[in-house]
N, C-alpha and C. Protein backbone atom coordinates (compact mmCIF):
# COMPACT_ATOMS: atom_id res chain seq x y z
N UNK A 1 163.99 69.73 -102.42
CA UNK A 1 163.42 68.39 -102.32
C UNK A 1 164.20 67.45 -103.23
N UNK A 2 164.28 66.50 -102.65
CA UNK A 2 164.92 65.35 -103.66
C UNK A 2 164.64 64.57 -104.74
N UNK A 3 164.79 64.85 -105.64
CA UNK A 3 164.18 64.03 -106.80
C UNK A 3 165.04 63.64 -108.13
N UNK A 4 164.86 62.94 -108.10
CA UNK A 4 165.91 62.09 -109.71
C UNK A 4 165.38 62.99 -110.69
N UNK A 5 166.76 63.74 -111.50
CA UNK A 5 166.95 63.94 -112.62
C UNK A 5 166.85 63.41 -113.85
N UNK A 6 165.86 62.92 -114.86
CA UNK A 6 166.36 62.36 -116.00
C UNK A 6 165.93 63.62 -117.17
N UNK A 7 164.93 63.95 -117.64
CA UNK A 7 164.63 64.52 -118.23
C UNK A 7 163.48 65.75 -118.36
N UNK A 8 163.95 66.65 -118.49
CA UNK A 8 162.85 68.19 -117.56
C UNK A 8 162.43 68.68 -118.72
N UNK A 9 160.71 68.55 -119.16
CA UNK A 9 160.32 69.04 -120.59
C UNK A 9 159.35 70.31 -119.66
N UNK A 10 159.27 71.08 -119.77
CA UNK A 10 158.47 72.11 -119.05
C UNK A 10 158.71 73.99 -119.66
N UNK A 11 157.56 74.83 -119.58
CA UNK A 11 157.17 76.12 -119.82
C UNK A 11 158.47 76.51 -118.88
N UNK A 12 158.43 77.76 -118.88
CA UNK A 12 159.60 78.36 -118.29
C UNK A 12 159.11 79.95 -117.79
N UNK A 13 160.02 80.43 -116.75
CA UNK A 13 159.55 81.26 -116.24
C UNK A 13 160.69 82.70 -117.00
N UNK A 14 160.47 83.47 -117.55
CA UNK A 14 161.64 84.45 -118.00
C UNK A 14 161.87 85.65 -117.07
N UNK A 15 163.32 85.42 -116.98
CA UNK A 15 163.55 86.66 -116.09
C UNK A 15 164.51 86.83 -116.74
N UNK A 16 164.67 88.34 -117.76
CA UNK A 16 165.78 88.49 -118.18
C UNK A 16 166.38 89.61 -117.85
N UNK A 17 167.04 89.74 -116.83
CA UNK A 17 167.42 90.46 -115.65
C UNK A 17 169.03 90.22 -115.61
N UNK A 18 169.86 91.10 -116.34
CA UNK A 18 171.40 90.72 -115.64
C UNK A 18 171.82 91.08 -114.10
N UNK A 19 172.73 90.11 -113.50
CA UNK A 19 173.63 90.79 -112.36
C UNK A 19 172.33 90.69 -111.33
N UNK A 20 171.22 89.51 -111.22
CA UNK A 20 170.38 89.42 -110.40
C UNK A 20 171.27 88.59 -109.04
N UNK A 21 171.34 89.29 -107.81
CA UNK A 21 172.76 89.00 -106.54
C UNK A 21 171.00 87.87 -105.83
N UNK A 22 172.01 86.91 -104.32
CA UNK A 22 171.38 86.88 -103.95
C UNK A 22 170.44 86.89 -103.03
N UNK A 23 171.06 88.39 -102.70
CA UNK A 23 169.59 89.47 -102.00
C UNK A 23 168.63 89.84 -102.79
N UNK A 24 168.69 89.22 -103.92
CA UNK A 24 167.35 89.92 -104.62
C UNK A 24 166.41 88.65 -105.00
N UNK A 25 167.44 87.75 -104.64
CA UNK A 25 166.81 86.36 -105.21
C UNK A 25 166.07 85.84 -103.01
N UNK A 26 166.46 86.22 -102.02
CA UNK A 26 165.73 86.16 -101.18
C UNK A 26 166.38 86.84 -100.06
N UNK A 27 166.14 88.52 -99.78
CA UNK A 27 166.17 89.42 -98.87
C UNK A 27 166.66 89.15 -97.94
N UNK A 28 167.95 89.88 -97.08
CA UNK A 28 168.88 89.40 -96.08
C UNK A 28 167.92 89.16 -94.85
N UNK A 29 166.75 90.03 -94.63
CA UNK A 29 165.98 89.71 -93.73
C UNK A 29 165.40 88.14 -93.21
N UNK A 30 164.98 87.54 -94.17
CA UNK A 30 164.52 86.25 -94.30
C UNK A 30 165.57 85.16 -93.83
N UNK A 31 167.30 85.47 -93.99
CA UNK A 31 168.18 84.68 -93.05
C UNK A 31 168.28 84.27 -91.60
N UNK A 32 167.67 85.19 -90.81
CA UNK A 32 167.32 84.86 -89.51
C UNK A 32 166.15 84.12 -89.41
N UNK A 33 165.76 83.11 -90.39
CA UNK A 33 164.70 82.33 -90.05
C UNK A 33 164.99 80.68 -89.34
N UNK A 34 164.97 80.42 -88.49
CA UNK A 34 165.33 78.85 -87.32
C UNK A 34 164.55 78.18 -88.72
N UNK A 35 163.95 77.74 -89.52
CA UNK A 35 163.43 77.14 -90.10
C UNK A 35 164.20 76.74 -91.56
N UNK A 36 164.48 75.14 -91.81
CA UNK A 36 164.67 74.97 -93.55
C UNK A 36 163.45 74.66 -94.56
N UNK A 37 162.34 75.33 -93.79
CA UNK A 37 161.26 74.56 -94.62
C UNK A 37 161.47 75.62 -95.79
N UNK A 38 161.48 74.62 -96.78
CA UNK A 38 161.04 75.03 -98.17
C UNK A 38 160.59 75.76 -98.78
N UNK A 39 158.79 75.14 -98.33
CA UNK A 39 158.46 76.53 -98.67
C UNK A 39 158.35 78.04 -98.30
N UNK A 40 158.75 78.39 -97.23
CA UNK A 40 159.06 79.15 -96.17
C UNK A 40 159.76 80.32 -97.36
N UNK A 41 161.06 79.34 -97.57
CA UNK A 41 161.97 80.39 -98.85
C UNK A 41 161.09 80.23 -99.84
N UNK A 42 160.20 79.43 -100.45
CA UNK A 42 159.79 79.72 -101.99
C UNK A 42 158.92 80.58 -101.90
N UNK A 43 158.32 80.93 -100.81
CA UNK A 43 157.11 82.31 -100.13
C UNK A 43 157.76 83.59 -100.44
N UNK A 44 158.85 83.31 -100.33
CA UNK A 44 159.70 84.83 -100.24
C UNK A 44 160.64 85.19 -101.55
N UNK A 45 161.07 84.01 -102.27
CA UNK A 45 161.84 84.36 -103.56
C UNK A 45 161.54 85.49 -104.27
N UNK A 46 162.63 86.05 -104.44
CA UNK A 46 162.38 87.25 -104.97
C UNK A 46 161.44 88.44 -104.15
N UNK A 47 160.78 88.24 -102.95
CA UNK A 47 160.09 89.04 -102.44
C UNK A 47 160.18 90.38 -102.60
N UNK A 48 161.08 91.17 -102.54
CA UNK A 48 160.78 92.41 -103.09
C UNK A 48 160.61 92.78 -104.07
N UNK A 49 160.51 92.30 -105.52
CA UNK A 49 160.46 92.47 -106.64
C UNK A 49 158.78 91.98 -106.70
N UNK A 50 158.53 90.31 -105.93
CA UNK A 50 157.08 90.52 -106.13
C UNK A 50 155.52 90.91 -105.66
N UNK A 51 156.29 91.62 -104.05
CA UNK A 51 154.97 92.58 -103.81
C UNK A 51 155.84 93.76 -103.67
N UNK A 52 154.39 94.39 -103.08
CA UNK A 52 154.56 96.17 -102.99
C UNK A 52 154.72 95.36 -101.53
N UNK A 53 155.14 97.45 -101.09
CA UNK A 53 155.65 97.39 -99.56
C UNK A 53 154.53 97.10 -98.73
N UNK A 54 153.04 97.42 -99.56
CA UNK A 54 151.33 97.11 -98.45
C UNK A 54 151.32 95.16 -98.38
N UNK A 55 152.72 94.72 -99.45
CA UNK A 55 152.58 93.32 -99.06
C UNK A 55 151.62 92.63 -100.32
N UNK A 56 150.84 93.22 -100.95
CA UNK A 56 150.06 93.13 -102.24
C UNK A 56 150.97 92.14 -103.50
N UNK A 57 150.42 91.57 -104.25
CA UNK A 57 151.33 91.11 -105.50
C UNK A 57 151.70 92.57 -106.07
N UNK A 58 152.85 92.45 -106.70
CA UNK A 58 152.38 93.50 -107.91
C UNK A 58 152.38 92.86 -109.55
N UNK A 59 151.72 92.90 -109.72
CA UNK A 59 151.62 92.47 -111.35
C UNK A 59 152.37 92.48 -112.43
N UNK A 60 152.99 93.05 -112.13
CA UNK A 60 154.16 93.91 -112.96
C UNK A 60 155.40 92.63 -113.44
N UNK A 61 155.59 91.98 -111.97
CA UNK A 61 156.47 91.13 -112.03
C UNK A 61 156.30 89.79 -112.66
N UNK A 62 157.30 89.23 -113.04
CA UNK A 62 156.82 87.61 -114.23
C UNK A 62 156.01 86.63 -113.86
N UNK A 63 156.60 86.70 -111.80
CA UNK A 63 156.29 85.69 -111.38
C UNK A 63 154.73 85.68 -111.07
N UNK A 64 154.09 86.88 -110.74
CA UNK A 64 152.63 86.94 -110.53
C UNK A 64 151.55 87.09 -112.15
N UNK A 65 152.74 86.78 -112.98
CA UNK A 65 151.89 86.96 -114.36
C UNK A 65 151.94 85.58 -114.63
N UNK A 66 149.92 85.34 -114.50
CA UNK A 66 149.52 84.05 -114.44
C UNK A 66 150.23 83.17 -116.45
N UNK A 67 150.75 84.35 -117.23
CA UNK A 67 150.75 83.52 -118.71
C UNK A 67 152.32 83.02 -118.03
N UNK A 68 152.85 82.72 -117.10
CA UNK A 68 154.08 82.05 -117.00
C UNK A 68 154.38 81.45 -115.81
N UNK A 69 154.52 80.09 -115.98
CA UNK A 69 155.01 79.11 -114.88
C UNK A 69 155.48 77.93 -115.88
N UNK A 70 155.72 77.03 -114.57
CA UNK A 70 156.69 75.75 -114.66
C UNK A 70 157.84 75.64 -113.78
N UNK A 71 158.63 74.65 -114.44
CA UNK A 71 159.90 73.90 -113.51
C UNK A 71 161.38 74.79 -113.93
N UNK A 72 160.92 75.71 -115.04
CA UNK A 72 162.78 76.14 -115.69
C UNK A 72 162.84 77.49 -115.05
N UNK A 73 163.25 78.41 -114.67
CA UNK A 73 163.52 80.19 -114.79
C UNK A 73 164.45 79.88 -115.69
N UNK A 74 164.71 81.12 -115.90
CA UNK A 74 165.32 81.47 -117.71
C UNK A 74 165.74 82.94 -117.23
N UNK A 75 167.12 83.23 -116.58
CA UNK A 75 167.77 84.01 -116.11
C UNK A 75 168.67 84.95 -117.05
N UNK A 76 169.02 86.63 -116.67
CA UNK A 76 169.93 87.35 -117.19
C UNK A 76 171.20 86.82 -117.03
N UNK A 77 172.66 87.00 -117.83
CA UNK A 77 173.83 86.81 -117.71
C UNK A 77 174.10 87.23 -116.33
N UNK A 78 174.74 86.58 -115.28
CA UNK A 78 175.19 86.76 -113.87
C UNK A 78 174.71 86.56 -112.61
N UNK A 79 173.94 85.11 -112.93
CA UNK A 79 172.69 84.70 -112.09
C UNK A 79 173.24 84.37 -110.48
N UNK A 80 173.03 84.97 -109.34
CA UNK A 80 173.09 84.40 -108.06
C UNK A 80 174.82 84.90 -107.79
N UNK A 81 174.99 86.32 -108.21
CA UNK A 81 176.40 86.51 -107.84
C UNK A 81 175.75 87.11 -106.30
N UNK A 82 176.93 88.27 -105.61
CA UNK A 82 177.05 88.42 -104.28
C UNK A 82 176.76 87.30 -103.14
N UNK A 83 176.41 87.25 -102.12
CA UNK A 83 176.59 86.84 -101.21
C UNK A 83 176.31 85.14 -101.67
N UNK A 84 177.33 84.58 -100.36
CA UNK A 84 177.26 83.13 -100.96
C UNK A 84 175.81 82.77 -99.86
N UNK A 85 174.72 83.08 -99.65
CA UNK A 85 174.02 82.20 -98.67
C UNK A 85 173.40 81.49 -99.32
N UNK A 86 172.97 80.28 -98.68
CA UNK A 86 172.34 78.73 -99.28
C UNK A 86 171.21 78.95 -99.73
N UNK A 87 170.37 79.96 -98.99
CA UNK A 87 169.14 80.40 -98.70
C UNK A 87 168.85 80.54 -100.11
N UNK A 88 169.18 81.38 -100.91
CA UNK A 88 168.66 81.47 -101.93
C UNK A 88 168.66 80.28 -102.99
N UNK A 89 169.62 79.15 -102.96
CA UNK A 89 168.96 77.84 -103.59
C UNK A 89 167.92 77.58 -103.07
N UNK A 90 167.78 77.64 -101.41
CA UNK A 90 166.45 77.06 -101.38
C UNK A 90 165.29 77.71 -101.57
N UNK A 91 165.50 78.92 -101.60
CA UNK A 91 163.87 79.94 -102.50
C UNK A 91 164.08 79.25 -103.60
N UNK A 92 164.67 78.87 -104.54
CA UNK A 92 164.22 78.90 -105.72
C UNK A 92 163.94 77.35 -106.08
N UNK A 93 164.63 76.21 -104.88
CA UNK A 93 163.97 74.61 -105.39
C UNK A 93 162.32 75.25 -104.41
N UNK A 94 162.30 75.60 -103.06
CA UNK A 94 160.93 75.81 -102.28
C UNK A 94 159.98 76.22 -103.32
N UNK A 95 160.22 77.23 -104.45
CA UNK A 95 159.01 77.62 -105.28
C UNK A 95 159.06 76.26 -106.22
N UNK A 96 159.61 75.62 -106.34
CA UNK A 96 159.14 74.78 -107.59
C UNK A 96 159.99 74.63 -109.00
N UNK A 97 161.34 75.67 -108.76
CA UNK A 97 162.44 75.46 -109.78
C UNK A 97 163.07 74.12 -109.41
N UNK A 98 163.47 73.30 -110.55
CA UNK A 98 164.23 71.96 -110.51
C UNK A 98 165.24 72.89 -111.66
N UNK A 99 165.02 73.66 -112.46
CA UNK A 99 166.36 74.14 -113.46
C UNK A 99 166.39 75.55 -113.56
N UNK A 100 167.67 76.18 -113.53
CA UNK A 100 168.12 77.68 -114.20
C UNK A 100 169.06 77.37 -115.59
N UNK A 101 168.30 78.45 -115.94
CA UNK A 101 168.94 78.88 -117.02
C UNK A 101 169.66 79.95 -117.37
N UNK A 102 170.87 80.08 -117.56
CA UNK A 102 171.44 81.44 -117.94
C UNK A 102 172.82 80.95 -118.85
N UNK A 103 173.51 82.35 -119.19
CA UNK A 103 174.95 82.22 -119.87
C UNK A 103 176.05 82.29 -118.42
N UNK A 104 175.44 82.64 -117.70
CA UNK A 104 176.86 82.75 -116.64
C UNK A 104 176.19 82.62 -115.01
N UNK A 105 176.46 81.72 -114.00
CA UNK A 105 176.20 81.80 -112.77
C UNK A 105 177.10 82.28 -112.24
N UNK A 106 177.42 82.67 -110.75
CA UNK A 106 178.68 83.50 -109.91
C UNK A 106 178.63 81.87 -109.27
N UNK A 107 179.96 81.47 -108.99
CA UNK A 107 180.59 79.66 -108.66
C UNK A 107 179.79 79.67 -107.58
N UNK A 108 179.79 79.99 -106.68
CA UNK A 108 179.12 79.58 -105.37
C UNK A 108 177.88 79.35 -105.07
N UNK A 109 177.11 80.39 -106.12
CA UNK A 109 175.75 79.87 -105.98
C UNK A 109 175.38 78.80 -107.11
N UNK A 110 176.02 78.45 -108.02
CA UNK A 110 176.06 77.57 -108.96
C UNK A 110 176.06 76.46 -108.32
N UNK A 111 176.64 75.81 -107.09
CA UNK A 111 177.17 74.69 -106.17
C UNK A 111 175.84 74.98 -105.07
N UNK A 112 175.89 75.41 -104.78
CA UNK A 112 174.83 75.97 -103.77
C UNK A 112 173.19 74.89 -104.55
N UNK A 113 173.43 75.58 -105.62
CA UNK A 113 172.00 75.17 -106.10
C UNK A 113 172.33 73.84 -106.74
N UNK A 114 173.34 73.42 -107.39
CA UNK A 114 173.35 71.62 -107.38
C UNK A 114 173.20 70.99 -106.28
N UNK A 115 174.05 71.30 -104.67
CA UNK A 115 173.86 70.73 -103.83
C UNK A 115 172.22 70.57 -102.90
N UNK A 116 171.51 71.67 -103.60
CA UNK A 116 169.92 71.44 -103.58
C UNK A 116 169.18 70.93 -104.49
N UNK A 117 169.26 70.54 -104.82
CA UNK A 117 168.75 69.68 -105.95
C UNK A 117 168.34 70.60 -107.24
N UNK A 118 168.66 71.64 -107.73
CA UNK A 118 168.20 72.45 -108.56
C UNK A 118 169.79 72.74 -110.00
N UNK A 119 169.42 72.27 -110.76
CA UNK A 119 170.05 71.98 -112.18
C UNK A 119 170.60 74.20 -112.55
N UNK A 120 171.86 74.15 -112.27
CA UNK A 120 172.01 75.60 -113.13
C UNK A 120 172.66 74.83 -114.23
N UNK A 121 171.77 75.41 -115.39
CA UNK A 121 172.20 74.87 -116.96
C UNK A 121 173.06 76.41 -118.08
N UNK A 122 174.11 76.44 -118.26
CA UNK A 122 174.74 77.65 -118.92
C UNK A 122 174.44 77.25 -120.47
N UNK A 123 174.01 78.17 -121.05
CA UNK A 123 173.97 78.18 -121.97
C UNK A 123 174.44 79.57 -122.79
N UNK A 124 174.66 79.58 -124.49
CA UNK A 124 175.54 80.49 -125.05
C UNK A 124 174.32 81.96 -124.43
N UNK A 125 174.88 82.84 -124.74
CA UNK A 125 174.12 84.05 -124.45
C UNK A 125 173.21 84.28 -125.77
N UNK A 126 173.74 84.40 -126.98
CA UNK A 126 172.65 84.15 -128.04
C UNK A 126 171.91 83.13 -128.12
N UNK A 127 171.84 81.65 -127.35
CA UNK A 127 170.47 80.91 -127.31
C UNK A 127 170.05 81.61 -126.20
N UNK A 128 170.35 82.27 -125.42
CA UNK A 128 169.76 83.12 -123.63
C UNK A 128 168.86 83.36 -124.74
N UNK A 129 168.78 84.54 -125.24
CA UNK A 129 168.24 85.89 -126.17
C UNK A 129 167.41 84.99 -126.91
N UNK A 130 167.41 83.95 -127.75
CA UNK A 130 166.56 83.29 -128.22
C UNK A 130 165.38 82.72 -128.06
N UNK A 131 166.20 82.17 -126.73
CA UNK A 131 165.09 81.50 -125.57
C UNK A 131 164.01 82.53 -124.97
N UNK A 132 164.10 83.61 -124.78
CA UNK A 132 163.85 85.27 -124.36
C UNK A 132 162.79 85.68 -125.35
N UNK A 133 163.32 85.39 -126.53
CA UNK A 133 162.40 85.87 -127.62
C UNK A 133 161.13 85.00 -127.59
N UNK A 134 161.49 83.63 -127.99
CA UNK A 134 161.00 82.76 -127.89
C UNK A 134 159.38 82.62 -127.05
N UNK A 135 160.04 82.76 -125.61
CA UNK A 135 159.09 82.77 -124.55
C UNK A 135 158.02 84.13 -124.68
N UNK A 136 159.17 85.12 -124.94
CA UNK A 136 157.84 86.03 -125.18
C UNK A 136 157.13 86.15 -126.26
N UNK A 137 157.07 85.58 -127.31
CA UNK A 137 156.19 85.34 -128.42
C UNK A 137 155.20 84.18 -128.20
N UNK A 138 155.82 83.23 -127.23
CA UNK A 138 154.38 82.09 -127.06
C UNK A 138 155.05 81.51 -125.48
N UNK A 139 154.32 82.22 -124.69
CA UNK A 139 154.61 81.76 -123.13
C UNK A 139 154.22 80.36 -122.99
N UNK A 140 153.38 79.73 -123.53
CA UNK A 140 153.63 78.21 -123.82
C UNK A 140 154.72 77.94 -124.33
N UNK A 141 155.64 78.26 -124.88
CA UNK A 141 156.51 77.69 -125.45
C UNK A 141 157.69 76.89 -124.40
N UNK A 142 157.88 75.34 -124.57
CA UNK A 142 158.61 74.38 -123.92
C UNK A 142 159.76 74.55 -123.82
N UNK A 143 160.80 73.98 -122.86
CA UNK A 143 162.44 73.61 -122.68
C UNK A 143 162.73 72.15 -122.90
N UNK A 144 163.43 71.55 -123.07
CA UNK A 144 163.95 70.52 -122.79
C UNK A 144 165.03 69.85 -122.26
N UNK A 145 165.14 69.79 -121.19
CA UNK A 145 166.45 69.52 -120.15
C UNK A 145 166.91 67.82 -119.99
N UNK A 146 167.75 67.75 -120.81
CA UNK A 146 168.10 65.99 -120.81
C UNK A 146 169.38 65.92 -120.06
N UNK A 147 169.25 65.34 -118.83
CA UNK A 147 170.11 65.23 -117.64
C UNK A 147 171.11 64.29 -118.28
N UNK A 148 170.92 63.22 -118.82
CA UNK A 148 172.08 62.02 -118.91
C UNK A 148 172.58 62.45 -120.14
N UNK A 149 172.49 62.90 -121.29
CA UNK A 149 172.82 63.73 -122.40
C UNK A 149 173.05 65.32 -122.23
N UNK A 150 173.42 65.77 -121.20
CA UNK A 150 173.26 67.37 -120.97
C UNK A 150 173.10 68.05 -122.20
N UNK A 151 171.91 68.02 -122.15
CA UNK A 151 171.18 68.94 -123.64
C UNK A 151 170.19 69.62 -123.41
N UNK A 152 170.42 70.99 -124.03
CA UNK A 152 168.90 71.76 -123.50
C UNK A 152 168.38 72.01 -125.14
N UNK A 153 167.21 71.93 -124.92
CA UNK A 153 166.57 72.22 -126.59
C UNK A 153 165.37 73.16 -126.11
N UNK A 154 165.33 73.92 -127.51
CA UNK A 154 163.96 75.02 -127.48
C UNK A 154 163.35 74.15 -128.12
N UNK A 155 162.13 73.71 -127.46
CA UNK A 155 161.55 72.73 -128.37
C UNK A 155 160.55 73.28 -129.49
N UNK A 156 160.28 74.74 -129.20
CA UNK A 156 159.42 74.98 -130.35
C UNK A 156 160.52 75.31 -132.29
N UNK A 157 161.69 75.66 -131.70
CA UNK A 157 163.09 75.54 -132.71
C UNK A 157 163.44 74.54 -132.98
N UNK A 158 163.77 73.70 -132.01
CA UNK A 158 164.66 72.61 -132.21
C UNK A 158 166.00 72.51 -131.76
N UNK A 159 166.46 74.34 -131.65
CA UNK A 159 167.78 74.32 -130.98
C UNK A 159 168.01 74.05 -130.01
N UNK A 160 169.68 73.14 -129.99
CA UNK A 160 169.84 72.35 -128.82
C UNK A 160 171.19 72.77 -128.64
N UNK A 161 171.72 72.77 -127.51
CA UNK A 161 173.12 73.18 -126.53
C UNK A 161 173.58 72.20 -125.67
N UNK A 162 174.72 72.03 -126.07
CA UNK A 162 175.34 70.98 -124.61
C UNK A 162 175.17 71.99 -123.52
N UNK A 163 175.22 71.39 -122.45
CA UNK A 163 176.00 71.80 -121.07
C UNK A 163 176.86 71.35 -120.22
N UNK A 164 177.83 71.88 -119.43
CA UNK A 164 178.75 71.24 -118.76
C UNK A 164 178.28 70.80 -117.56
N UNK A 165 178.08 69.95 -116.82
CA UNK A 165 177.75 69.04 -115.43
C UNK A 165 178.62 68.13 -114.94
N UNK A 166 179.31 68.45 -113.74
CA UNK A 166 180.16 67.69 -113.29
C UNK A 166 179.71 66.56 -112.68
N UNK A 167 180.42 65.21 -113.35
CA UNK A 167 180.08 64.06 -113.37
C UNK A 167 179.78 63.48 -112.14
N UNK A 168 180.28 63.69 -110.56
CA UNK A 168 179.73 63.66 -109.54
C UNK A 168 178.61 64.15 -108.93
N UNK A 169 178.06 64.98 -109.55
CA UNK A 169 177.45 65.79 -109.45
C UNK A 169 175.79 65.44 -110.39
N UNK A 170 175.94 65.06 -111.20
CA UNK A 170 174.98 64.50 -112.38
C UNK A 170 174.65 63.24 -111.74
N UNK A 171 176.05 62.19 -111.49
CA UNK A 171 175.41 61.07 -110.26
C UNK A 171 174.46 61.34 -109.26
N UNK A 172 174.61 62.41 -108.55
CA UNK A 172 173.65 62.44 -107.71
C UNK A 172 172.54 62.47 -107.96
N UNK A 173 172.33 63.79 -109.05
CA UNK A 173 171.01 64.32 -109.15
C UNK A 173 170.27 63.23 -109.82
N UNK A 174 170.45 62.46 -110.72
CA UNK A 174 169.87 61.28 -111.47
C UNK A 174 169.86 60.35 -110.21
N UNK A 175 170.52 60.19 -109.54
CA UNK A 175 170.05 59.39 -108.22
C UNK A 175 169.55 59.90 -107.05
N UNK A 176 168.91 60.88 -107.26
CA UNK A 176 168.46 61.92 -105.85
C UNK A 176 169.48 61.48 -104.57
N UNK A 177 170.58 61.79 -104.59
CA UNK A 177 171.59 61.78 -103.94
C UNK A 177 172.32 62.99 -103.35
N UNK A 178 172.12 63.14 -101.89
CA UNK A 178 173.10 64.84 -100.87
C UNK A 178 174.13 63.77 -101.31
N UNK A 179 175.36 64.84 -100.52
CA UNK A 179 176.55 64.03 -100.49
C UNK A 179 176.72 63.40 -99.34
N UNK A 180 175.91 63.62 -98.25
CA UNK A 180 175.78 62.27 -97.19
C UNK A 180 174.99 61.17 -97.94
N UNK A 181 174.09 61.17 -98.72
CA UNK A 181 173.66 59.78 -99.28
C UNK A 181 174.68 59.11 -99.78
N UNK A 182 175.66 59.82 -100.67
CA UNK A 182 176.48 59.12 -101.93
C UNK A 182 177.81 58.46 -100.47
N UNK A 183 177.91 59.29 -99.26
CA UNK A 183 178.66 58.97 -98.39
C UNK A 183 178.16 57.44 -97.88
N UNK A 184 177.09 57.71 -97.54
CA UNK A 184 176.49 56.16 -96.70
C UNK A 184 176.50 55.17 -97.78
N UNK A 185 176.38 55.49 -98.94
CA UNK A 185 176.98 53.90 -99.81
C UNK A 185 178.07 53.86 -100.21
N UNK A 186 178.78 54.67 -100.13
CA UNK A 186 180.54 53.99 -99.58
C UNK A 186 180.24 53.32 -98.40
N UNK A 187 179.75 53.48 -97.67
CA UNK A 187 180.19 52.36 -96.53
C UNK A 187 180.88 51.44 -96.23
N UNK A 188 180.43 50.18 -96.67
CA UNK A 188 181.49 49.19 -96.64
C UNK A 188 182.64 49.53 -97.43
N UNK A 189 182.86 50.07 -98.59
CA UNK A 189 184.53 50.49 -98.84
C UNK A 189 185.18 51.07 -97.93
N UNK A 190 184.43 52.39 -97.36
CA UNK A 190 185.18 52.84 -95.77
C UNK A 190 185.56 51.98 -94.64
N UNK A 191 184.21 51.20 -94.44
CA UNK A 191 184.60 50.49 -92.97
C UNK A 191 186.26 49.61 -93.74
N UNK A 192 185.65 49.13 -94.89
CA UNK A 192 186.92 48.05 -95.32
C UNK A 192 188.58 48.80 -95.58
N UNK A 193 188.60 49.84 -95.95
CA UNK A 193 189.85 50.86 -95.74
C UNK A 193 190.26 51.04 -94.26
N UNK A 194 189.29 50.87 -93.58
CA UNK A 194 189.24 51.72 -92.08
C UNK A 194 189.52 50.04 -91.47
N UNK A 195 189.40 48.86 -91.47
CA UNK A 195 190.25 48.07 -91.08
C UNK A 195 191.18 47.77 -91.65
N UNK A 196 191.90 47.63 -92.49
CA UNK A 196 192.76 47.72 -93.12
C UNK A 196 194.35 48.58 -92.62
């Protein structure tokens, strides 16, 4: 879904899981679906991890453990490697992620999930582990995601991390902008090149 980026203060979901691919982030099965609805993929994120095979929650998992929600996941080192499908950005904006967090994404799904409106934020691997600790000592405990300053802070610490965001890319999201939007206001520079 589209929505302007400025600043993401929100609980976080922890998954500290390395080398999570993304068949695990939404099951090759679920690709043959004619449908981009949203929530369709956020129904299924992660689906095998969060029911049993009778289809049941299982409890076990972060996401059905009512002490954790919000707008951030808070990912193992190697978030969204294997297969490049889109699908899995959109499980994870369809559930309600606007940000990831980890020390390392695999490139494709890193792009994948900017071009859906969903923020992957890298951060050092010892704030990962911090953040980790953190959350599990007070599952209330906040993020702070400042889009026009790329800064993430533990707000119950104080520690804060740049991040890298490519500047076309940061345009958009602060302007809820696909790259056909940012296309249709070139316009008149095109048509005016294009007579020319």
């Amino acid at each position: 879904m589209k929505q302007k980026f400025n600043i993401i203060e929100s609980t976080c979901v922890p998954l500290p899981l390395e080398n999570i691919d993304t068949d695990q982030i939404i099951p090759a099965r679920f690709l043959k679906a004619t449908t981009r609805d949203e929530r369709f993929f956020g129904e299924n994120l992660f689906r095998d991890w969060r029911f049993r095979s009778d289809g049941t929650p299982d409890p076990g998992f972060v996401l059905n453990d009512p002490r954790y929600g919000g707008e951030i996941l808070v990912a193992g080192k190697n978030f969204g490697s294997g297969s490049s499908r889109e699908h899995a950005a959109w499980a994870l904006a369809g559930y309600g992620f606007r940000v990831v967090i980890s020390s390392f994404f695999a490139d494709i799904h890193k792009n994948n999930e900017l071009n859906n409106f969903v923020l992957p934020v890298v951060v050092s691997e010892d704030f990962l582990q911090e953040i980790f600790a953190a959350v599990r000592e007070d599952p209330s405990a906040k993020i702070r995601v400042d889009v026009p300053a790329q800064t993430v802070t533990l707000v119950p610490t104080g520690r804060c991390e740049t991040f890298e965001l490519n500047p076309y890319k940061k345009y958009c999201l602060m302007n809820a902008l696909d790259d056909i939007d940012y296309l249709l206001l070139q316009r008149d520079k095109i048509e005016a090149y294009e007579s020319r």
